[in-house]
C-alpha atoms as a PDB file:
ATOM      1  CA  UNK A   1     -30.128  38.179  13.895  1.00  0.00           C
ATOM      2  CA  UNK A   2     -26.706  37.279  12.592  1.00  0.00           C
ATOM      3  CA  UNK A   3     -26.109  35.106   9.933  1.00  0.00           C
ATOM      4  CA  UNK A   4     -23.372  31.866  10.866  1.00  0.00           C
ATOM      5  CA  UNK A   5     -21.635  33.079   8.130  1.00  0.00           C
ATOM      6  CA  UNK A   6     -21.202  36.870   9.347  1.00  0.00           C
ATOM      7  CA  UNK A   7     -20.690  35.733  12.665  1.00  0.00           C
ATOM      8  CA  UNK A   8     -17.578  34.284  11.477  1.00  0.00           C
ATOM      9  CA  UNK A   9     -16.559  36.884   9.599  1.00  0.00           C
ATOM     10  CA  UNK A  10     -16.982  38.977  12.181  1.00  0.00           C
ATOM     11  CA  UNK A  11     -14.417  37.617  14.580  1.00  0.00           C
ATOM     12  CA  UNK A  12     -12.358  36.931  12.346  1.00  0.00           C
ATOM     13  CA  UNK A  13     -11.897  40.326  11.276  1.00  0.00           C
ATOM     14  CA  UNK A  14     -12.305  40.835  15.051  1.00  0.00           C
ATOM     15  CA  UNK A  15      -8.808  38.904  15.660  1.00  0.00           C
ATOM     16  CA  UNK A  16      -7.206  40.158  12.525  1.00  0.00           C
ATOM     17  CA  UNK A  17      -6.560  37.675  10.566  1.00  0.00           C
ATOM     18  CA  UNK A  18      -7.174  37.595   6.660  1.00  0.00           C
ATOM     19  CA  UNK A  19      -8.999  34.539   4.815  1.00  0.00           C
ATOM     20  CA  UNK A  20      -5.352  33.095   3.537  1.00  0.00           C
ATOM     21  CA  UNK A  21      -3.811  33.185   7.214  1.00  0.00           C
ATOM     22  CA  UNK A  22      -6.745  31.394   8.111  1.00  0.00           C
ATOM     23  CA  UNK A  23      -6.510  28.486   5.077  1.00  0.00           C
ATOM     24  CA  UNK A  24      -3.028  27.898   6.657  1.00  0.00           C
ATOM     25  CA  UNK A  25      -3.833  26.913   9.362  1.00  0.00           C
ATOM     26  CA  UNK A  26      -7.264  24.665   9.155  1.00  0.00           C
ATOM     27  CA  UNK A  27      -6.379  23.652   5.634  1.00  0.00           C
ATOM     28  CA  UNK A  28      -9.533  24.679   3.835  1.00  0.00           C
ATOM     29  CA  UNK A  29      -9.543  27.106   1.353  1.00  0.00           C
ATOM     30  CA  UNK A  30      -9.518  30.406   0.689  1.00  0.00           C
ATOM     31  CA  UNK A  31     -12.251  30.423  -1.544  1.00  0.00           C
ATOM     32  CA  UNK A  32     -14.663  27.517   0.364  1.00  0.00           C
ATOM     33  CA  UNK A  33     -14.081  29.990   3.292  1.00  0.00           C
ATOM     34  CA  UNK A  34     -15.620  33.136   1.620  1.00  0.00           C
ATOM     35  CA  UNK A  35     -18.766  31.256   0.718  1.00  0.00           C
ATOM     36  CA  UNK A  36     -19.004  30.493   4.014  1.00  0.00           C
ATOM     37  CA  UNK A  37     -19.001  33.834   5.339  1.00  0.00           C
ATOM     38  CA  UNK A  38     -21.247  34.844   2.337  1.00  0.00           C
ATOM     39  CA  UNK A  39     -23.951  32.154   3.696  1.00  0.00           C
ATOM     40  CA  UNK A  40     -23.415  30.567  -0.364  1.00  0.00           C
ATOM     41  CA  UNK A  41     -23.933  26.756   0.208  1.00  0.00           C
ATOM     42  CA  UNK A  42     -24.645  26.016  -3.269  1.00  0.00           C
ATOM     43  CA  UNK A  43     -20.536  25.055  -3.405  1.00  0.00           C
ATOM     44  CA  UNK A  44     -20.997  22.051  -1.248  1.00  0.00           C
ATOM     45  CA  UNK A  45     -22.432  18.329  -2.395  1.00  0.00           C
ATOM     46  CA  UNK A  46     -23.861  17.637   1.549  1.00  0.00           C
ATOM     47  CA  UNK A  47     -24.905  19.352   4.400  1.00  0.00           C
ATOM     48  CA  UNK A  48     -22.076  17.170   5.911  1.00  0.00           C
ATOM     49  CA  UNK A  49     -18.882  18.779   4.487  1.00  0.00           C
ATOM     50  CA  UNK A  50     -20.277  22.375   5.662  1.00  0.00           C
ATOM     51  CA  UNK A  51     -21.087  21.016   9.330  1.00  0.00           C
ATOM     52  CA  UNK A  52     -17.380  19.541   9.636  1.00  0.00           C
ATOM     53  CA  UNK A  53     -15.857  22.545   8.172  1.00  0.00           C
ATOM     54  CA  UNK A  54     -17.935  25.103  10.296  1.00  0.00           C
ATOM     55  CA  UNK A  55     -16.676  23.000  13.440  1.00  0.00           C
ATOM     56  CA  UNK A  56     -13.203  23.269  12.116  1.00  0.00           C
ATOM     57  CA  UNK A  57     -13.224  27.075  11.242  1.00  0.00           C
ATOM     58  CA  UNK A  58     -15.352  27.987  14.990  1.00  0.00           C
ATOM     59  CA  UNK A  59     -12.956  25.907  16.844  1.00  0.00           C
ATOM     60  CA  UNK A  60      -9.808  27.648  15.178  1.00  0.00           C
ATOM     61  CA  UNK A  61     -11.305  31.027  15.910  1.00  0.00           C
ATOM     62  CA  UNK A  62     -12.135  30.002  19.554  1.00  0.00           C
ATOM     63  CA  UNK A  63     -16.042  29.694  19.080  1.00  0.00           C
ATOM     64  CA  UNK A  64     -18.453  27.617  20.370  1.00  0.00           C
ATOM     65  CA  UNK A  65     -18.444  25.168  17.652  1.00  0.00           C
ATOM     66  CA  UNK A  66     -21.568  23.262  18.913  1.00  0.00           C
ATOM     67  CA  UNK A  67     -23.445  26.779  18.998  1.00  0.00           C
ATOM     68  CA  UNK A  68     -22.133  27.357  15.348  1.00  0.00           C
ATOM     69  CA  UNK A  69     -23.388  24.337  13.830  1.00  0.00           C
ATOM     70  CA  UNK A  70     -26.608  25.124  15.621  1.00  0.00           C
ATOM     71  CA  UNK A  71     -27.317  27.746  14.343  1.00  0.00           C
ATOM     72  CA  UNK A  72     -26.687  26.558  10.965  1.00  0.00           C
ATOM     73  CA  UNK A  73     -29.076  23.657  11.416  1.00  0.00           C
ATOM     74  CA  UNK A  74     -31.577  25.984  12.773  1.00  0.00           C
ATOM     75  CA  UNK A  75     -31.614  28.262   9.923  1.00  0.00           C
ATOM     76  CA  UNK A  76     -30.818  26.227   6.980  1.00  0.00           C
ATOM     77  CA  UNK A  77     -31.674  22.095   7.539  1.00  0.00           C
ATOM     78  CA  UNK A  78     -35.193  22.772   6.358  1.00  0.00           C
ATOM     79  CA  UNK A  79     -34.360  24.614   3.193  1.00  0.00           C
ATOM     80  CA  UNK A  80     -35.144  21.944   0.445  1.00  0.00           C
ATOM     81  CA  UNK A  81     -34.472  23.882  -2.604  1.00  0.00           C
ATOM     82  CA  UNK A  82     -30.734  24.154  -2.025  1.00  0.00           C
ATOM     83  CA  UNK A  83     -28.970  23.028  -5.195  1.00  0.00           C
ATOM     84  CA  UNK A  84     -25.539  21.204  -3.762  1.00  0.00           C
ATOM     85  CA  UNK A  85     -22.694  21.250  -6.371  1.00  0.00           C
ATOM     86  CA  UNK A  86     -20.900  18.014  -6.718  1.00  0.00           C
ATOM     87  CA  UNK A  87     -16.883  17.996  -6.359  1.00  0.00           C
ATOM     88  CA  UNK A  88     -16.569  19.304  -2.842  1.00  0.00           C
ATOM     89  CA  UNK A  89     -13.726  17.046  -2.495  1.00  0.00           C
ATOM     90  CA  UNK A  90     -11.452  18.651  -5.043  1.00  0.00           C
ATOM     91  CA  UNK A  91     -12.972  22.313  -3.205  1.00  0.00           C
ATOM     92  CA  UNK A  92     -12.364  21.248   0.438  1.00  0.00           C
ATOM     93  CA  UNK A  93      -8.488  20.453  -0.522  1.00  0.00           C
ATOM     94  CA  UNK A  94      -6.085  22.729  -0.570  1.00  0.00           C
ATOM     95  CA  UNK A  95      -2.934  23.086  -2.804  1.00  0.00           C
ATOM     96  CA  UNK A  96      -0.743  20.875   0.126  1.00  0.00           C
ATOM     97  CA  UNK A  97      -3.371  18.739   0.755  1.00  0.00           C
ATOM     98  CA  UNK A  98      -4.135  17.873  -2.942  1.00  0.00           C
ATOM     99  CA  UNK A  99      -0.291  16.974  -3.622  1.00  0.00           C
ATOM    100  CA  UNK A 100      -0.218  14.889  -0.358  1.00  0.00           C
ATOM    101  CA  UNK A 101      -3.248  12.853  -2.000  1.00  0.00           C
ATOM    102  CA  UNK A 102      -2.049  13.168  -5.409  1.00  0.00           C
ATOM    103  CA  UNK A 103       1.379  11.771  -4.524  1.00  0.00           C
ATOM    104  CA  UNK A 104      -0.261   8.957  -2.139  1.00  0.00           C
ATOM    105  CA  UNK A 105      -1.924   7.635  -5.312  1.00  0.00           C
ATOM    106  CA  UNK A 106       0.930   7.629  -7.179  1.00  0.00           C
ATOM    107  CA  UNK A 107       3.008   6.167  -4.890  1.00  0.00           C
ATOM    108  CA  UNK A 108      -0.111   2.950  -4.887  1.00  0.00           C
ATOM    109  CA  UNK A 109       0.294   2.861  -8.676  1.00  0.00           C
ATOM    110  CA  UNK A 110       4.212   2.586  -8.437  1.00  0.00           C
ATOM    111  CA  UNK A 111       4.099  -0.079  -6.296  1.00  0.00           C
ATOM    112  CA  UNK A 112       1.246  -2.126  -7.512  1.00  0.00           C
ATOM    113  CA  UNK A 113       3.554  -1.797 -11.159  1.00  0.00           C
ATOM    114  CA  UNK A 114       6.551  -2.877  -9.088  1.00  0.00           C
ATOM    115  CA  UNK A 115       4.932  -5.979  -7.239  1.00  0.00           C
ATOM    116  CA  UNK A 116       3.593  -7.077 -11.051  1.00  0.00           C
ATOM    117  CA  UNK A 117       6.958  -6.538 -12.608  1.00  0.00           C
ATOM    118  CA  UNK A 118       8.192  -8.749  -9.800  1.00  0.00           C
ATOM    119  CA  UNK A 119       5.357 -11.346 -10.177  1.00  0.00           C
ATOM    120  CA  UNK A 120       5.978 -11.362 -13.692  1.00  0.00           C
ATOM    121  CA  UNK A 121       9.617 -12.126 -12.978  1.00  0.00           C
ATOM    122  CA  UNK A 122       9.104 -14.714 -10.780  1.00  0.00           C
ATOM    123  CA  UNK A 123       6.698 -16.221 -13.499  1.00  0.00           C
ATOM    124  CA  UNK A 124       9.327 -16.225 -16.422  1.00  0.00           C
ATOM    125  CA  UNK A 125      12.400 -17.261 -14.039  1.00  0.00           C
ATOM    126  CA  UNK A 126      13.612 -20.501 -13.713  1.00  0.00           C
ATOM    127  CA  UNK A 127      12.802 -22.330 -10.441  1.00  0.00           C
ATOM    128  CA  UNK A 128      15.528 -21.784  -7.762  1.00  0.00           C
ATOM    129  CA  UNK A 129      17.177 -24.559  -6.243  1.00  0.00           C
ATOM    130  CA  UNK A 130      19.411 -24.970  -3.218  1.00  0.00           C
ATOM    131  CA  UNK A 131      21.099 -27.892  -1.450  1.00  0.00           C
ATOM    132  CA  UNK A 132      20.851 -27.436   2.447  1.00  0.00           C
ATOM    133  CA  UNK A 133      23.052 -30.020   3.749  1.00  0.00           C
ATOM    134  CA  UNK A 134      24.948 -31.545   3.420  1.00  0.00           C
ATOM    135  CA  UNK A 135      26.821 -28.537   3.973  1.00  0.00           C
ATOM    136  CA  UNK A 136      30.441 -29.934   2.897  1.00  0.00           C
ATOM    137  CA  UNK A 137      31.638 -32.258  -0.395  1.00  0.00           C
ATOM    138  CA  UNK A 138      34.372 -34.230   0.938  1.00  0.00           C
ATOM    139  CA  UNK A 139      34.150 -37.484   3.197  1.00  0.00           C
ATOM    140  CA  UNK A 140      35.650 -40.496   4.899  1.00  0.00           C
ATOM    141  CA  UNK A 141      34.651 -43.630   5.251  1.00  0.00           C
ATOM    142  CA  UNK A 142      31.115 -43.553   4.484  1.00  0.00           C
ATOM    143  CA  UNK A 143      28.796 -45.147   2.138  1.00  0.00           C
ATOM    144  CA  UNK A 144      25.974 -42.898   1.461  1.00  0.00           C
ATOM    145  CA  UNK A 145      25.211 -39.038   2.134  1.00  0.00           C
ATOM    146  CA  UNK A 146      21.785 -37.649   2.157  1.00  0.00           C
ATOM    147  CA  UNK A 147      21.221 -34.748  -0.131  1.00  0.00           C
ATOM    148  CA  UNK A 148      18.567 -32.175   1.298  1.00  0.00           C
ATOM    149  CA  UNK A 149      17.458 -29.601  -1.384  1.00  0.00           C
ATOM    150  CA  UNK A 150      15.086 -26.888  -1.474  1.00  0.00           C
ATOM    151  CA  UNK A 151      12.954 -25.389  -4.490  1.00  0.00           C
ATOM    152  CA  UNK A 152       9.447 -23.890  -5.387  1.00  0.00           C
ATOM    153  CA  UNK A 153       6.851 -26.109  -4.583  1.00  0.00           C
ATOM    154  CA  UNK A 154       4.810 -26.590  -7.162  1.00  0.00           C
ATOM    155  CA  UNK A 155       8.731 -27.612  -9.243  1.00  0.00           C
ATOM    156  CA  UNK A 156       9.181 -31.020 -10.238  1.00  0.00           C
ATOM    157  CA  UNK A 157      12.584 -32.164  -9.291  1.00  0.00           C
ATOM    158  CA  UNK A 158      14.540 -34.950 -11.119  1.00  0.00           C
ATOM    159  CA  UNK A 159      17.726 -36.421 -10.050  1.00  0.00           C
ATOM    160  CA  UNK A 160      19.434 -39.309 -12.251  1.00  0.00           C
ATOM    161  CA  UNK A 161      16.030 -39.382 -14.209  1.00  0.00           C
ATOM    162  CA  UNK A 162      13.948 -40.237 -11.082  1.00  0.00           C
ATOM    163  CA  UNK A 163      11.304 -37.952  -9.823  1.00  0.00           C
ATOM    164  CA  UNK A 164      11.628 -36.678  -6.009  1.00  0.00           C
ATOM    165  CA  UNK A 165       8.850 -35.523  -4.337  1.00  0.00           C
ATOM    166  CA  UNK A 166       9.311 -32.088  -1.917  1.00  0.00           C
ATOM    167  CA  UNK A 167       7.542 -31.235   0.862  1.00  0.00           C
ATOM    168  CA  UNK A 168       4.724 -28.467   1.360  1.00  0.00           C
ATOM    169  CA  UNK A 169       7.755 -25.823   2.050  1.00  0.00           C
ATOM    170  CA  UNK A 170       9.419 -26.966  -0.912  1.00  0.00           C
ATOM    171  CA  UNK A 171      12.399 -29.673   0.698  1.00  0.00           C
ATOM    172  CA  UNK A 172      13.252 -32.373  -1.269  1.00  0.00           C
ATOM    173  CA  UNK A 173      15.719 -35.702  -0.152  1.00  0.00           C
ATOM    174  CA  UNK A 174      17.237 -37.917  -2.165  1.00  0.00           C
ATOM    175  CA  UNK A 175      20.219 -40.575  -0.909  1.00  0.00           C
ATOM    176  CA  UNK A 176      23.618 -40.530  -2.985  1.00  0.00           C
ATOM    177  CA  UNK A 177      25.577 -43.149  -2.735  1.00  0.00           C
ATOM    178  CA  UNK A 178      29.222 -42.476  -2.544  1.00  0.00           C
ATOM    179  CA  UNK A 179      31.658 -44.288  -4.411  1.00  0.00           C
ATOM    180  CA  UNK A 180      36.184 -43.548  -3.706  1.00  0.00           C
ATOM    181  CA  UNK A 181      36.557 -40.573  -5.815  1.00  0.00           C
ATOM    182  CA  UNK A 182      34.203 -38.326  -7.434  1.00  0.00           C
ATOM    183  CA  UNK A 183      30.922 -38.653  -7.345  1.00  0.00           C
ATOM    184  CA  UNK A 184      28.676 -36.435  -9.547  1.00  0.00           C
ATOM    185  CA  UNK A 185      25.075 -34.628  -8.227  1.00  0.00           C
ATOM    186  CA  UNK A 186      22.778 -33.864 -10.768  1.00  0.00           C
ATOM    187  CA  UNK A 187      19.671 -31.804 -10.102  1.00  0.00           C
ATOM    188  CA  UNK A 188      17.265 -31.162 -12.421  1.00  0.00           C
ATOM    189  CA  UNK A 189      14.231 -28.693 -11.729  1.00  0.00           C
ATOM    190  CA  UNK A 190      11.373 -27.608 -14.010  1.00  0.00           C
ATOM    191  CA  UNK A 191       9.213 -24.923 -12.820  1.00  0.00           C
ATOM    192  CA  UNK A 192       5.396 -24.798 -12.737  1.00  0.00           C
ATOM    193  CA  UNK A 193       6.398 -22.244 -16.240  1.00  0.00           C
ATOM    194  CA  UNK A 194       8.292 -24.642 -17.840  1.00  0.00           C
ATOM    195  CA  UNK A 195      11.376 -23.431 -17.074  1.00  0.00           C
ATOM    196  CA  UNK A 196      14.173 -25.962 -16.376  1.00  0.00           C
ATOM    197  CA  UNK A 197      17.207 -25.571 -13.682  1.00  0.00           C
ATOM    198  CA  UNK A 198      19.854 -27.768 -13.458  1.00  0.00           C
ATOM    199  CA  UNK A 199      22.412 -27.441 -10.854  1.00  0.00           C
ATOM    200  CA  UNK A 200      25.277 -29.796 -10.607  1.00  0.00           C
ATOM    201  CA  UNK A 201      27.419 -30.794  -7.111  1.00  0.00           C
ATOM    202  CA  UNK A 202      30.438 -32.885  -6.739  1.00  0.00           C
ATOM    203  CA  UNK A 203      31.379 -35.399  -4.009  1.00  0.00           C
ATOM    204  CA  UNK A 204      34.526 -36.522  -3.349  1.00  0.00           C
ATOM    205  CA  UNK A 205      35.025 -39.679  -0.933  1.00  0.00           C
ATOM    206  CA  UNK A 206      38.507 -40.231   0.306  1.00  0.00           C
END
């Protein structure tokens, strides 16, 4: 009775086709392949890997893949002296398939590096600080403007040495009031690093 192994090889040579035309196309090997066909499990770490890739190589030469992995069971699940080698996973890739991992890893790396060096940005940067409205500096006829500002949360904002108090998304307001002429804005913001910002505005009532 035929061996899985030489039944493979056998239509495989059947159709043709060599061991590399063959490793195109599934993805496995040249060299996991020939073990196969020589019935050599002792490549493999599990029983598992040579199932999937027996389904893969019977389906690709038009086999009955359930028959196939039958037949494997049937001769070899009850052989308990079967040394599996570790490492099937660097084995069971090919060339293509090992750069595709290689380069997904490194591509994980680079961007964990990038989100740190960004972190670590943030962390050394002075809080940023914006007004929102009001959205122009000169007025007419009015008494008092209210200043709407946004920073980091966890900032502590002073304005003419009093503390203001933002909200959970950061918005602060504070009431200027507006004298004829110039009037000066002074923001000051220290971050949760101890860095400072200060950002001055100008008001002008006519």
């Amino acid at each position: 009775m035929l061996s899985v192994g030489e039944i493979l090889k056998k239509e495989r040579e059947r159709q043709g086709l060599s061991l590399k035309q063959v490793e195109k196309e599934i993805r496995v090997r040249e060299k996991v392949l020939a073990t196969i066909e020589a019935n050599d499990w002792t490549l493999f770490s599990s029983k598992i890997y040579i199932v999937g890739i027996l389904k893969n190589y019977s389906s690709y030469l038009k086999l009955d893949s359930d028959r196939i992995t039958a037949f494997f069971r049937r001769d070899y699940e009850r052989i308990d002296d079967i040394t599996f080698k570790k490492g099937i996973s660097k084995n069971y890739l090919n060339p293509e398939t090992k750069k595709f991992v290689i380069s997904g890893i490194v591509l994980l790396f680079l961007l964990f590096f990038l989100y740190f060096g960004y972190q670590l940005k943030l962390y050394f940067s002075p809080p940023l600080v914006t007004i929102v409205s009001p959205v122009t500096s000169t007025f007419r006829s009015i008494e008092q403007i209210k200043i709407v500002g946004k920073t980091e949360k966890e900032a502590s904002v002073m304005i003419f040495g009093e503390r203001v108090y933002q909200n959970k998304e950061g918005i602060f307001e504070y009431v200027l009031p507006l004298k004829k002429g110039k009037n000066e804005l002074n923001i000051e913001v220290t971050g949760a690093n101890g860095k400072k910002t200060i950002l001055q505005k100008q008001f002008i009532l006519e």
